[in-house]
N, C-alpha and C. Protein backbone atom coordinates (compact mmCIF):
# COMPACT_ATOMS: atom_id res chain seq x y z
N UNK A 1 47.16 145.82 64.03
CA UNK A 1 46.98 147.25 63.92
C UNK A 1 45.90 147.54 62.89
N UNK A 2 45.16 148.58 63.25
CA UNK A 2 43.91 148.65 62.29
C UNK A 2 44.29 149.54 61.23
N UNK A 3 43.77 149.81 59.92
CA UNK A 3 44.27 150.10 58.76
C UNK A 3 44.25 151.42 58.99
N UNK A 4 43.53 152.08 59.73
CA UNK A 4 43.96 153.85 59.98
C UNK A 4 44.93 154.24 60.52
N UNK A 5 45.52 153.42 61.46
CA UNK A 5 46.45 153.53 62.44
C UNK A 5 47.87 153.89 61.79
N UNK A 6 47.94 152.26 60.39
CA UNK A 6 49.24 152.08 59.81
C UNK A 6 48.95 152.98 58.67
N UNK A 7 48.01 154.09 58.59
CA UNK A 7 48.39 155.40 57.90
C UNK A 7 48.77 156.54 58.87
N UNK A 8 49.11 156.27 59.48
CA UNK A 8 49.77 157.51 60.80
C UNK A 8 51.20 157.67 60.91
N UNK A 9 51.33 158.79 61.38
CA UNK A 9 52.93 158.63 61.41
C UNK A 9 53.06 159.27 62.81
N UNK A 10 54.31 157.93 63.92
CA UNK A 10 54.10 158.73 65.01
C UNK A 10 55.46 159.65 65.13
N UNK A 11 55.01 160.74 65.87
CA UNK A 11 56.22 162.18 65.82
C UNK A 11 56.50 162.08 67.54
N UNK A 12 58.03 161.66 67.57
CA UNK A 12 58.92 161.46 68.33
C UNK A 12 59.45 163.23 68.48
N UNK A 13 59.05 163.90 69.76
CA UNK A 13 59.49 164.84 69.92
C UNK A 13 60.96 165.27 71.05
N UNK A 14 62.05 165.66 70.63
CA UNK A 14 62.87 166.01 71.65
C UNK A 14 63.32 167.36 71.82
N UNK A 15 62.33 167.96 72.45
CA UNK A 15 63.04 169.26 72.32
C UNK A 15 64.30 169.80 73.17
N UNK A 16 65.25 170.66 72.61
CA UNK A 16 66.24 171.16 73.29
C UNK A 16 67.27 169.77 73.30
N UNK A 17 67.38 169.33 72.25
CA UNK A 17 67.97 167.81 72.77
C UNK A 17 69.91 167.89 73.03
N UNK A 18 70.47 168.86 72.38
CA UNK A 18 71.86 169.26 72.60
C UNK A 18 71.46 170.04 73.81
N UNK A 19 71.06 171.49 74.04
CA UNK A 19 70.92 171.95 74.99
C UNK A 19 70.61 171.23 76.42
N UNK A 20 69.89 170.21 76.37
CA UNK A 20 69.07 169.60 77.63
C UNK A 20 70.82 168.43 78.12
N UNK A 21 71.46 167.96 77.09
CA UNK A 21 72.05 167.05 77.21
C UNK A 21 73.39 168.08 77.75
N UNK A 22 73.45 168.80 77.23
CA UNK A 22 74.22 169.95 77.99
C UNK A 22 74.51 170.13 79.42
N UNK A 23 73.06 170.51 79.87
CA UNK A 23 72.42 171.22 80.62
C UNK A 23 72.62 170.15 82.30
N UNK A 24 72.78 168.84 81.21
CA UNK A 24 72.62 167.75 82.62
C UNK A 24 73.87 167.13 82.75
N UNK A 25 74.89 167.51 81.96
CA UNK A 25 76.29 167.39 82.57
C UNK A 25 77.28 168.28 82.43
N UNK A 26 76.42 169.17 82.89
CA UNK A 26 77.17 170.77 83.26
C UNK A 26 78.28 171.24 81.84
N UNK A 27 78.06 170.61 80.77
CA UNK A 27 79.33 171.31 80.03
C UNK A 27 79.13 172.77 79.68
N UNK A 28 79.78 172.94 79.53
CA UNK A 28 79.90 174.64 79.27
C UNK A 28 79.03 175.67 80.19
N UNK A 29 79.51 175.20 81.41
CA UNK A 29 78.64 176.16 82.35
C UNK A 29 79.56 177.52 82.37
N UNK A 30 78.74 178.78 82.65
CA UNK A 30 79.30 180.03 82.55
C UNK A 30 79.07 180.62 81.49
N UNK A 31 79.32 179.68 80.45
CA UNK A 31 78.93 180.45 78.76
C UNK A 31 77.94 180.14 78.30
N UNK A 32 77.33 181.51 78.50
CA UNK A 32 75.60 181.96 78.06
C UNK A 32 75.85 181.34 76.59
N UNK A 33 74.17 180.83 76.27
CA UNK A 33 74.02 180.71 75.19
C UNK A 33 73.99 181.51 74.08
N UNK A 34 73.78 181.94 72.73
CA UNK A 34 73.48 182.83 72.19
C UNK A 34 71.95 183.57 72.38
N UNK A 35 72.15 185.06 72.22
CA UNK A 35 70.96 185.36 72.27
C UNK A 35 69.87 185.13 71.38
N UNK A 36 70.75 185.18 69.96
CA UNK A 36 69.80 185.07 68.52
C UNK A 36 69.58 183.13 68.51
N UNK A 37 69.81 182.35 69.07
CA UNK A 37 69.42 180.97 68.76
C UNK A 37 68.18 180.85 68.77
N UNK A 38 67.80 180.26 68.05
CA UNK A 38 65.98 179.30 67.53
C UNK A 38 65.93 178.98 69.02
N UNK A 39 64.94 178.86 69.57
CA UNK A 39 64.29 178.69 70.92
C UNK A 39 63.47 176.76 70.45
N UNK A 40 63.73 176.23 71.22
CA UNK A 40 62.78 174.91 71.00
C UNK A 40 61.38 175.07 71.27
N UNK A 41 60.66 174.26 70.66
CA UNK A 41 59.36 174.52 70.33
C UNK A 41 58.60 173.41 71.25
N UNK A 42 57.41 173.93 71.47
CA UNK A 42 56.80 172.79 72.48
C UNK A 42 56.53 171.42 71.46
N UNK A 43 56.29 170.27 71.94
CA UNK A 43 56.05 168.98 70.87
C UNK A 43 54.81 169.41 70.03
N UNK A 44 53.90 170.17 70.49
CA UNK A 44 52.41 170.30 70.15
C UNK A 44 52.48 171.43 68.62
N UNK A 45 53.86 172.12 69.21
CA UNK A 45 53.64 173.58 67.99
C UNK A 45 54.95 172.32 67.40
N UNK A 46 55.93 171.91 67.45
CA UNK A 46 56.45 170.92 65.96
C UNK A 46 55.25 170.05 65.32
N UNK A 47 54.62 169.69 65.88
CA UNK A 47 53.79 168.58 65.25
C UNK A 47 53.04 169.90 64.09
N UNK A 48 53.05 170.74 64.39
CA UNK A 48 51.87 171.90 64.03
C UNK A 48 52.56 171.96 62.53
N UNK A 49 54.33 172.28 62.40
CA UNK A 49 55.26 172.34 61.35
C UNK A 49 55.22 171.81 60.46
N UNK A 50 54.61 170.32 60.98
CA UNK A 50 54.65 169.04 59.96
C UNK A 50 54.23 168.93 58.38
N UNK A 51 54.54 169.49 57.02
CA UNK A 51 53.40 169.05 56.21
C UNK A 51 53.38 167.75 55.30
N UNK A 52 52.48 167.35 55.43
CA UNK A 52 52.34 165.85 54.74
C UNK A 52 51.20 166.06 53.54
N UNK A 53 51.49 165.11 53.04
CA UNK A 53 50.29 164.90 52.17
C UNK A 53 48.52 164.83 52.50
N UNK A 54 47.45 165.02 51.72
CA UNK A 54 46.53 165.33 52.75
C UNK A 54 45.70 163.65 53.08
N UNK A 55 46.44 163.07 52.35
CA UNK A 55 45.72 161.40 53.02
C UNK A 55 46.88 160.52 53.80
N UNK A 56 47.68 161.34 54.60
CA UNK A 56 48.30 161.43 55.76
C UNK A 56 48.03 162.14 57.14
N UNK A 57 48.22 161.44 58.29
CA UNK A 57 48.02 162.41 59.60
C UNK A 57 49.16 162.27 60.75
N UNK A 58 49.31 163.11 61.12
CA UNK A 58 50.25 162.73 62.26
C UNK A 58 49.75 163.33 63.52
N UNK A 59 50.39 162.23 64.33
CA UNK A 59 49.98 162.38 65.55
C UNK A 59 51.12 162.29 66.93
N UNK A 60 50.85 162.66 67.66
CA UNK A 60 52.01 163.03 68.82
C UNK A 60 51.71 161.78 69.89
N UNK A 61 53.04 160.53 69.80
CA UNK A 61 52.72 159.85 70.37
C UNK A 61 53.74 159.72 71.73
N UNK A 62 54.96 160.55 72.03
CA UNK A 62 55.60 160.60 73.30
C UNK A 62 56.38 161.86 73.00
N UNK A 63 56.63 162.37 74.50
CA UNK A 63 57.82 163.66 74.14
C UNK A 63 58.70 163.77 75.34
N UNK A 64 59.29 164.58 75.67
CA UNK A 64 59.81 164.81 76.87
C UNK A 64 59.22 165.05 78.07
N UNK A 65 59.01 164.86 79.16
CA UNK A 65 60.40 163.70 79.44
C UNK A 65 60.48 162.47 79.52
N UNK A 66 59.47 161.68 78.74
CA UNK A 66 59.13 160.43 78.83
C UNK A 66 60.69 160.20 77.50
N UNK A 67 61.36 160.40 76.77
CA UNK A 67 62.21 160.49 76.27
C UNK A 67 63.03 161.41 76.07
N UNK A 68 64.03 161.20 75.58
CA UNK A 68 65.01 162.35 75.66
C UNK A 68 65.98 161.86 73.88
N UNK A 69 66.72 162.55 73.10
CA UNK A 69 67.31 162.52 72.11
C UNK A 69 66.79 161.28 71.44
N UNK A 70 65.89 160.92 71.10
CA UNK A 70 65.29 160.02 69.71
C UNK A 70 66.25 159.65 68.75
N UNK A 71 66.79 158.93 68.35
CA UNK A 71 67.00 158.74 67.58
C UNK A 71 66.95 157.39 66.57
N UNK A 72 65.59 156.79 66.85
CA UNK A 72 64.98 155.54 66.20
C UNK A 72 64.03 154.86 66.81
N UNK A 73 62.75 154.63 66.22
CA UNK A 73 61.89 153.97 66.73
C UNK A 73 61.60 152.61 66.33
N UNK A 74 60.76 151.80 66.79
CA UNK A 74 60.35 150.52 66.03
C UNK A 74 59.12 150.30 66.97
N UNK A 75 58.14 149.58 66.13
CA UNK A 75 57.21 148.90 66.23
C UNK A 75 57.35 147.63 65.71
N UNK A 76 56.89 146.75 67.10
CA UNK A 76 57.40 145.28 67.07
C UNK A 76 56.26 144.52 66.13
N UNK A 77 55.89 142.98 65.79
CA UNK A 77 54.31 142.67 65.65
C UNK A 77 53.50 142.64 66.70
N UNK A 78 53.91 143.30 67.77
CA UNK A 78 52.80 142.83 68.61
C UNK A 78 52.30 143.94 68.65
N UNK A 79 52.67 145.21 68.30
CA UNK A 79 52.46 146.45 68.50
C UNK A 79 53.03 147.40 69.35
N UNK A 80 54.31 147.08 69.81
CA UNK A 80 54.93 147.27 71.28
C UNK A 80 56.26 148.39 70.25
N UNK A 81 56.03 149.87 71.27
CA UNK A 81 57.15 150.87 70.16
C UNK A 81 58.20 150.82 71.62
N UNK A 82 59.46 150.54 70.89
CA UNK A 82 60.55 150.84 70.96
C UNK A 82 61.48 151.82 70.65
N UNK A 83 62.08 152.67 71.69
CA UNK A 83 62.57 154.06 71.00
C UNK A 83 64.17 153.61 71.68
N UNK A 84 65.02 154.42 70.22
CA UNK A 84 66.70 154.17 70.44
C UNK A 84 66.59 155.70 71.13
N UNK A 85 67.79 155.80 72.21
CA UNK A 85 67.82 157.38 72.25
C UNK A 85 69.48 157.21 72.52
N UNK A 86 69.91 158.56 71.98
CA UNK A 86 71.49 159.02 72.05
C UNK A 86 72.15 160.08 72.55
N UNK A 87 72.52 160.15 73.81
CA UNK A 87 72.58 160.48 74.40
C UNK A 87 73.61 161.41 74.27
N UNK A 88 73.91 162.99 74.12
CA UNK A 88 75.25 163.11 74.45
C UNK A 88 75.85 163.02 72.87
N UNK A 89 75.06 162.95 71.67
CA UNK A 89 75.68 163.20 70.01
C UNK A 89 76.10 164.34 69.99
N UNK A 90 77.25 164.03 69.54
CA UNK A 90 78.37 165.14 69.18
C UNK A 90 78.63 165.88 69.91
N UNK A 91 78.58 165.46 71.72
CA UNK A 91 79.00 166.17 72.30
C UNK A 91 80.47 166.51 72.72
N UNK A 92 81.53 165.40 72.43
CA UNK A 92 83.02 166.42 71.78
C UNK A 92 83.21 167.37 71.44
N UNK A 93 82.19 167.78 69.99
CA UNK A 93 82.19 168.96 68.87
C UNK A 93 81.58 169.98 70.06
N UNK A 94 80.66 169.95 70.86
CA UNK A 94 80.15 171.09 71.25
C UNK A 94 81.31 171.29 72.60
N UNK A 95 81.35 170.39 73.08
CA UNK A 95 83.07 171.07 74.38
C UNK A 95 84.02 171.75 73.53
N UNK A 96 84.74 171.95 72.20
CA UNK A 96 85.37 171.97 71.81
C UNK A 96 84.85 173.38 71.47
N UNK A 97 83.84 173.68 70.77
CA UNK A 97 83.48 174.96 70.28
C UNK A 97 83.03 175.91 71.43
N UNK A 98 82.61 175.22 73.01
CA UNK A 98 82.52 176.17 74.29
C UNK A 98 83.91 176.41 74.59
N UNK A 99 84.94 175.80 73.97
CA UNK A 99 86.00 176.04 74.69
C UNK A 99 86.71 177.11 73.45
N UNK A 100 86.89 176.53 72.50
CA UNK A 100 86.97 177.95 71.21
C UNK A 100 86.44 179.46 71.61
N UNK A 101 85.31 179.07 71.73
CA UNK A 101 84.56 180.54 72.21
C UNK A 101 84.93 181.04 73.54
N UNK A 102 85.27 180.71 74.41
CA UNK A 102 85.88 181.39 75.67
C UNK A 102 86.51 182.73 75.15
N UNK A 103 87.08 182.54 73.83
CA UNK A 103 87.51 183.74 73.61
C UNK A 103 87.16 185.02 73.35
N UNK A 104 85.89 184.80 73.34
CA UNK A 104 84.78 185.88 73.36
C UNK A 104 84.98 186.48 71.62
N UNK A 105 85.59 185.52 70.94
CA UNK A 105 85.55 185.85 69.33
C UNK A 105 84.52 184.40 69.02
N UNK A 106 83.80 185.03 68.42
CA UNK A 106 82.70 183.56 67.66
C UNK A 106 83.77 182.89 66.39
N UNK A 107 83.73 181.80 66.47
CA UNK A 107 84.84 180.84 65.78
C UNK A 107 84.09 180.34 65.17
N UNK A 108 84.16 180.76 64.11
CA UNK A 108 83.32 180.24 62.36
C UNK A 108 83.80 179.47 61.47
N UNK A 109 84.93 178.90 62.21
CA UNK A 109 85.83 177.98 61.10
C UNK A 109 84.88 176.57 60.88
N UNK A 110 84.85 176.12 60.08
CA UNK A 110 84.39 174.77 59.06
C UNK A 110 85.55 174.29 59.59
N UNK A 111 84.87 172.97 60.26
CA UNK A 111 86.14 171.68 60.49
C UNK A 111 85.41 170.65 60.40
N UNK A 112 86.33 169.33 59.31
CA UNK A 112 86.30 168.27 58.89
C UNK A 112 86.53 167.07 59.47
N UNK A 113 87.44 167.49 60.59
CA UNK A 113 87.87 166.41 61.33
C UNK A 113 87.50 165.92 62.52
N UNK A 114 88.19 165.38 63.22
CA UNK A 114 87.53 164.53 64.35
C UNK A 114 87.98 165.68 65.87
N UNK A 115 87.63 165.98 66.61
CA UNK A 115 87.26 166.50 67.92
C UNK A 115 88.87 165.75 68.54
N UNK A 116 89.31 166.85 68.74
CA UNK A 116 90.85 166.62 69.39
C UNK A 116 90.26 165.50 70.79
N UNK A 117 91.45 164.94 71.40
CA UNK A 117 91.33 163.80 72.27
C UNK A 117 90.95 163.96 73.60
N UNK A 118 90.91 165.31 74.18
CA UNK A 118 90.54 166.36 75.34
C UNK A 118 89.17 166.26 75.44
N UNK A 119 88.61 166.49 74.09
CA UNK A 119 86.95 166.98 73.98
C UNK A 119 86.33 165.39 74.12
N UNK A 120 87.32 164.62 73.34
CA UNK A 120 86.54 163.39 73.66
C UNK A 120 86.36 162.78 74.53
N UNK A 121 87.51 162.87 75.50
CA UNK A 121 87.63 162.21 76.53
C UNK A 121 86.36 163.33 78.16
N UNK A 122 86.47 164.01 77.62
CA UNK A 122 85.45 165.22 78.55
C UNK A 122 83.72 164.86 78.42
N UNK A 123 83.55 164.29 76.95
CA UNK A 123 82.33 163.89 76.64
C UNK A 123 82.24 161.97 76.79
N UNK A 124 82.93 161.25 76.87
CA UNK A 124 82.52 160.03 77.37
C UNK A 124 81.48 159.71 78.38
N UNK A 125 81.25 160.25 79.55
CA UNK A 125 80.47 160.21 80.54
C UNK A 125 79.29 160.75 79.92
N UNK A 126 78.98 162.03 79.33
CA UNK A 126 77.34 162.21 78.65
C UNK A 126 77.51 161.15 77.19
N UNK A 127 77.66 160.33 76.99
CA UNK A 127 77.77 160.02 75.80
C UNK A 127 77.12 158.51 75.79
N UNK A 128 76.19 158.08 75.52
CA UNK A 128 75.82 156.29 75.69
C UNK A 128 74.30 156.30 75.06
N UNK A 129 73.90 155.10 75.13
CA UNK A 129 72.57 155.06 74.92
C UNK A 129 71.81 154.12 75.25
N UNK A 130 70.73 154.71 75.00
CA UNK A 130 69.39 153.67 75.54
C UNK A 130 68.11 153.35 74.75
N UNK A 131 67.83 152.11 75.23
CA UNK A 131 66.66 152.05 74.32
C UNK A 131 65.75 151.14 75.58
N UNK A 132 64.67 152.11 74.89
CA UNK A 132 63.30 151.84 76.11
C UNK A 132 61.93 151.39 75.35
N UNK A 133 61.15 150.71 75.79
CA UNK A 133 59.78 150.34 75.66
C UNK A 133 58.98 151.15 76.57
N UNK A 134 57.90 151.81 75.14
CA UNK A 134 57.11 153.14 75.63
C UNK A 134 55.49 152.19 75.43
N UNK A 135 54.60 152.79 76.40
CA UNK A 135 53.70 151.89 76.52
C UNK A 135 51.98 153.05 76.70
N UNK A 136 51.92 152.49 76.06
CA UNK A 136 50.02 153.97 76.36
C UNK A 136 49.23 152.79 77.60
N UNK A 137 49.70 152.83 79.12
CA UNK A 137 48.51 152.66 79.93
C UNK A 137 47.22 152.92 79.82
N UNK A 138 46.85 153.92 79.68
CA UNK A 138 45.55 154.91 79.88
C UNK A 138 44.38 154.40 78.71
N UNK A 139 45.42 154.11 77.36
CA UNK A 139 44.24 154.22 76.32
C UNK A 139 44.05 155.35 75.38
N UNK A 140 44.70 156.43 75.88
CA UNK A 140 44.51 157.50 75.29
C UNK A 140 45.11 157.93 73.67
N UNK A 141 46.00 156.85 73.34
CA UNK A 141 46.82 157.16 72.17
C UNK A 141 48.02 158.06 72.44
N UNK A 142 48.78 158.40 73.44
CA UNK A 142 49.78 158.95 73.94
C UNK A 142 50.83 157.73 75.24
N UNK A 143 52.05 157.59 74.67
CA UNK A 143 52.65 157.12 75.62
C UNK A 143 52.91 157.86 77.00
N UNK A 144 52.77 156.59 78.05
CA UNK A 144 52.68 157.80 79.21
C UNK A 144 53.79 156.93 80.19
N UNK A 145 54.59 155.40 79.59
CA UNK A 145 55.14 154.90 80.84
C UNK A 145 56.61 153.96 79.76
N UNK A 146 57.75 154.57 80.49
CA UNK A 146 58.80 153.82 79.66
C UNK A 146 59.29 152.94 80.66
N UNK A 147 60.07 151.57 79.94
CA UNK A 147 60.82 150.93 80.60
C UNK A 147 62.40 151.23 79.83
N UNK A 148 62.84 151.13 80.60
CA UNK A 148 64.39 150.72 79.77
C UNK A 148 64.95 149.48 79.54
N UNK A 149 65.23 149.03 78.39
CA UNK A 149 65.63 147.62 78.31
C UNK A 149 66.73 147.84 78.25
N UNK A 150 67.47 148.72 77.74
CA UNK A 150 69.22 148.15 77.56
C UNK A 150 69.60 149.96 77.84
N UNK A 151 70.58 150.06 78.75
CA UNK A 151 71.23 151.53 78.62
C UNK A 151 72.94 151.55 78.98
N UNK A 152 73.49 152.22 78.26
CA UNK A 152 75.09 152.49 78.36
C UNK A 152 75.60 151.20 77.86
């Protein structure tokens, strides 16, 4: 890797990553989201958020849907990035709070504990992970082609 490169930092974007993980195993269908929630941002306007120091740069090297929930990268020696993704985090806690809210009262309680055995067992199926090898074909400095090496 050339010495400009290993001053870069690459920005793993997932936007909507509870929502999307939601979204693709129907939980909480019927109950609208909030109206006032933060809206996800395209990868291009987070990268924009970023501030670093000024003999730092970052750069946008994969986003959706070439990945989905990030949650760890690696670069091998050969130069080959590897991304962990998690599929389905804390999705217990969120069945549990669509199902709280049915009541059409917003449930603000602080809880410490673990996601009764209902929510867990409802979220097993979105819940696993994967880790894939992301690859720049083109040249361009953007990943454009994943494999999956290991999933569920």
């Amino acid at each position: 890797m050339s010495h400009s490169f290993s001053r870069r930092i690459a920005v793993l974007s997932a936007v909507a990553t509870v929502i999307g993980a939601v979204a693709t195993t129907g939980v909480g269908a019927g109950i609208p989201p909030a109206a006032d929630a933060p809206q996800p941002l395209s990868p291009e306007e987070s990268q924009k958020r970023f501030r670093l120091p000024d003999d730092l740069v970052i750069e946008l090297v994969a986003a959706e849907p070439l990945i989905a929930d990030p949650t760890a990268i690696c670069w091998d020696e050969k130069g080959l990035l590897y991304v962990c993704e998690l599929h389905g985090y804390n999705l217990e806690g969120h069945i549990e709070i669509q199902e709280l809210n049915k009541t059409g009262k917003l449930d603000t309680q602080v809880r410490r504990i673990q996601a009764p055995e209902w929510a867990k067992k409802a979220a097993e199926e979105g819940t696993y992970g994967t880790v894939k090898l992301l690859e720049d074909t083109n040249g361009d400095g953007r990943m454009d082609k994943a494999t999956v090496m290991a999933d569920r």
